[in-house]
Protein backbone atom coordinates (compact mmCIF):
# COMPACT_ATOMS: atom_id res chain seq x y z
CA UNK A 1 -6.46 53.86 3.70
CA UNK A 2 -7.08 55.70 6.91
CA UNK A 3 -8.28 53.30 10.18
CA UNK A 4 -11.08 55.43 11.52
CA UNK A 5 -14.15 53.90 14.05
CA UNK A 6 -17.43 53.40 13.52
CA UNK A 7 -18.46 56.39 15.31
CA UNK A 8 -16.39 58.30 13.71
CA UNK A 9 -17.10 57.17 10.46
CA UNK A 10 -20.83 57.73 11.53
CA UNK A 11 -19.88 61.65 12.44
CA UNK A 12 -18.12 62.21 9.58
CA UNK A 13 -21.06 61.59 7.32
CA UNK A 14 -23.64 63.10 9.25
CA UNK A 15 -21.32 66.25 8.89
CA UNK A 16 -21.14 65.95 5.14
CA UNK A 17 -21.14 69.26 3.58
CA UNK A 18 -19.40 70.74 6.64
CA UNK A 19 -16.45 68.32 7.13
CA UNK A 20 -14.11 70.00 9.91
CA UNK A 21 -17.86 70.36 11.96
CA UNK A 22 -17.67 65.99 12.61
CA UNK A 23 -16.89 66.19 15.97
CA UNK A 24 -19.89 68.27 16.38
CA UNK A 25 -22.19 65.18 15.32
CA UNK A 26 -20.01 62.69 17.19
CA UNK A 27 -23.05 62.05 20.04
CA UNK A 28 -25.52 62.22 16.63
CA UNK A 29 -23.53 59.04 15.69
CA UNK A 30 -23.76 57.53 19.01
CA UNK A 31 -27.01 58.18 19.37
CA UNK A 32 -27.77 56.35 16.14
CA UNK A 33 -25.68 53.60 17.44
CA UNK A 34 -27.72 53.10 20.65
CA UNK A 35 -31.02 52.73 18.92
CA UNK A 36 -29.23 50.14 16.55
CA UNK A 37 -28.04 48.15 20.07
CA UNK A 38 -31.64 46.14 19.99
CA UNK A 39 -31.47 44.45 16.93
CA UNK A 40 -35.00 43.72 14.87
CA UNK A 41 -36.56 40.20 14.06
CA UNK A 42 -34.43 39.79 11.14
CA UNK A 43 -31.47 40.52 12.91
CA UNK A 44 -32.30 38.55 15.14
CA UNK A 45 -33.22 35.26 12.98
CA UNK A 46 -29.08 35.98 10.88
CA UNK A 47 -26.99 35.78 14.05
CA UNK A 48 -25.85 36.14 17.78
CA UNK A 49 -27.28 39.24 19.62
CA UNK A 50 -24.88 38.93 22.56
CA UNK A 51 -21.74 39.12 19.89
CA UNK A 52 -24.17 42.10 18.26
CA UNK A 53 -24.74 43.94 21.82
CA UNK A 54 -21.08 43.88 22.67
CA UNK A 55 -20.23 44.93 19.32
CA UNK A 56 -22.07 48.06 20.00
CA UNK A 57 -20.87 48.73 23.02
CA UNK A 58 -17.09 48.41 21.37
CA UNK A 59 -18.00 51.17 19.04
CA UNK A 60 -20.37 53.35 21.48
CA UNK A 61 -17.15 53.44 23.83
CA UNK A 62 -14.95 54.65 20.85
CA UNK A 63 -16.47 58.19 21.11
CA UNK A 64 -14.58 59.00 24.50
CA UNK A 65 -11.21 58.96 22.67
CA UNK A 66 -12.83 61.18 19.94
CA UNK A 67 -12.50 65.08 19.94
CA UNK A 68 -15.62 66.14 21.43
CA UNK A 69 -16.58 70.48 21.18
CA UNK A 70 -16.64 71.80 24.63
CA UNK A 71 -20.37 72.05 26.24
CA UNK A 72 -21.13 74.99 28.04
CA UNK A 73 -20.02 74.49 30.83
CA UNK A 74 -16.41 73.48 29.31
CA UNK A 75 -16.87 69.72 29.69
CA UNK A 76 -16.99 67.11 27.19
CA UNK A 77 -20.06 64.81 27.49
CA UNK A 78 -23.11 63.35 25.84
CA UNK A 79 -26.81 62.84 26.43
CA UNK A 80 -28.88 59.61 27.11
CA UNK A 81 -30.98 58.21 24.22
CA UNK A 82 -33.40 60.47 24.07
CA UNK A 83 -31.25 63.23 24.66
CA UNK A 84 -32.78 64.40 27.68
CA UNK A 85 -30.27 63.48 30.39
CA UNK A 86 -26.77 65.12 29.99
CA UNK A 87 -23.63 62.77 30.22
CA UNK A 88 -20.64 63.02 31.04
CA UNK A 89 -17.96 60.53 30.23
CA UNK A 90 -17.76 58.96 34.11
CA UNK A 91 -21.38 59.59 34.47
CA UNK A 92 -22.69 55.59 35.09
CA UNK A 93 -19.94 52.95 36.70
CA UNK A 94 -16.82 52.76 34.72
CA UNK A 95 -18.41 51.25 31.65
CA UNK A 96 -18.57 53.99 29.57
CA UNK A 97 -21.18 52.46 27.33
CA UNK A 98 -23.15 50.99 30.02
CA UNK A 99 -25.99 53.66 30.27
CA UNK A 100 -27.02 52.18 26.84
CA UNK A 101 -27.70 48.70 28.66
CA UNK A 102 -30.62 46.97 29.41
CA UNK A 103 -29.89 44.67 32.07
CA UNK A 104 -31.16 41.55 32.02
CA UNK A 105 -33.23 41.60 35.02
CA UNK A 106 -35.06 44.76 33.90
CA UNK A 107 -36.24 43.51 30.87
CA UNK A 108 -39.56 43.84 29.87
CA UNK A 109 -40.94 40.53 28.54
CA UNK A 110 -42.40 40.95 25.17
C-alpha cells in the first residue's frame, strides 16, 4: 500500500471524479485542515490539543513538498484561511505552517 500524507490524501478525494486534477485541490485540503487546527468541546474533553495543534501543523507543512499547478504569475503558493490573502511558500518566518497559528498571546479569551 502506497504511503501518501494527509493532505494529499485530503486532495485526492476532493478531486474524485477527476483524479490527475488532485494537485489542483491540494490548498482545498489545507484549507480544510486549518479550520480542523481548533479542535471543538469534544475534542477537546478526548485528548491533548497541543499534541492535536502540532499534529496539524505536521500535515499543513506536507503540502510544500506536494506538486502544486502554477498560479498566474508562475509561482506556487496558497491563500490564508479565508482565502483572501495569497501565500507563498516563504510568505510568514520559516514555519511554513505558522500563518495558521494563533499565538498564545493573541488569543481571545472565550
Amino acid at each position: 500500500m502506497e504511503h501518501r500524507s494527509l493532505i494529499e490524501r485530503l486532495a485526492r478525494h476532493l478531486s474524485v471524479g477527476q483524479p490527475d486534477q488532485w494537485p489542483s485541490r491540494i490548498e482545498d485540503a489545507a484549507s480544510i485542515l486549518a479550520l480542523m487546527k481548533e479542535p471543538d468541546g469534544a475534542m477537546r474533553d478526548a485528548g491533548d490539543n497541543a499534541i492535536w495543534s502540532a499534529m496539524i501543523d505536521a500535515a499543513l507543512r506536507e503540502r510544500w513538498s506536494l506538486p502544486h499547478p502554477a498560479t498566474s504569475t508562475g509561482e506556487a503558493g496558497g491563500a490564508d484561511e479565508e482565502g483572501e490573502i495569497k501565500l507563498t511558500s516563504d510568505a510568514v518566518g520559516h514555519d511554513r505552517a505558522d500563518w495558521v497559528h494563533l499565538h498564545h498571546g493573541q488569543e481571545m479569551e472565550r
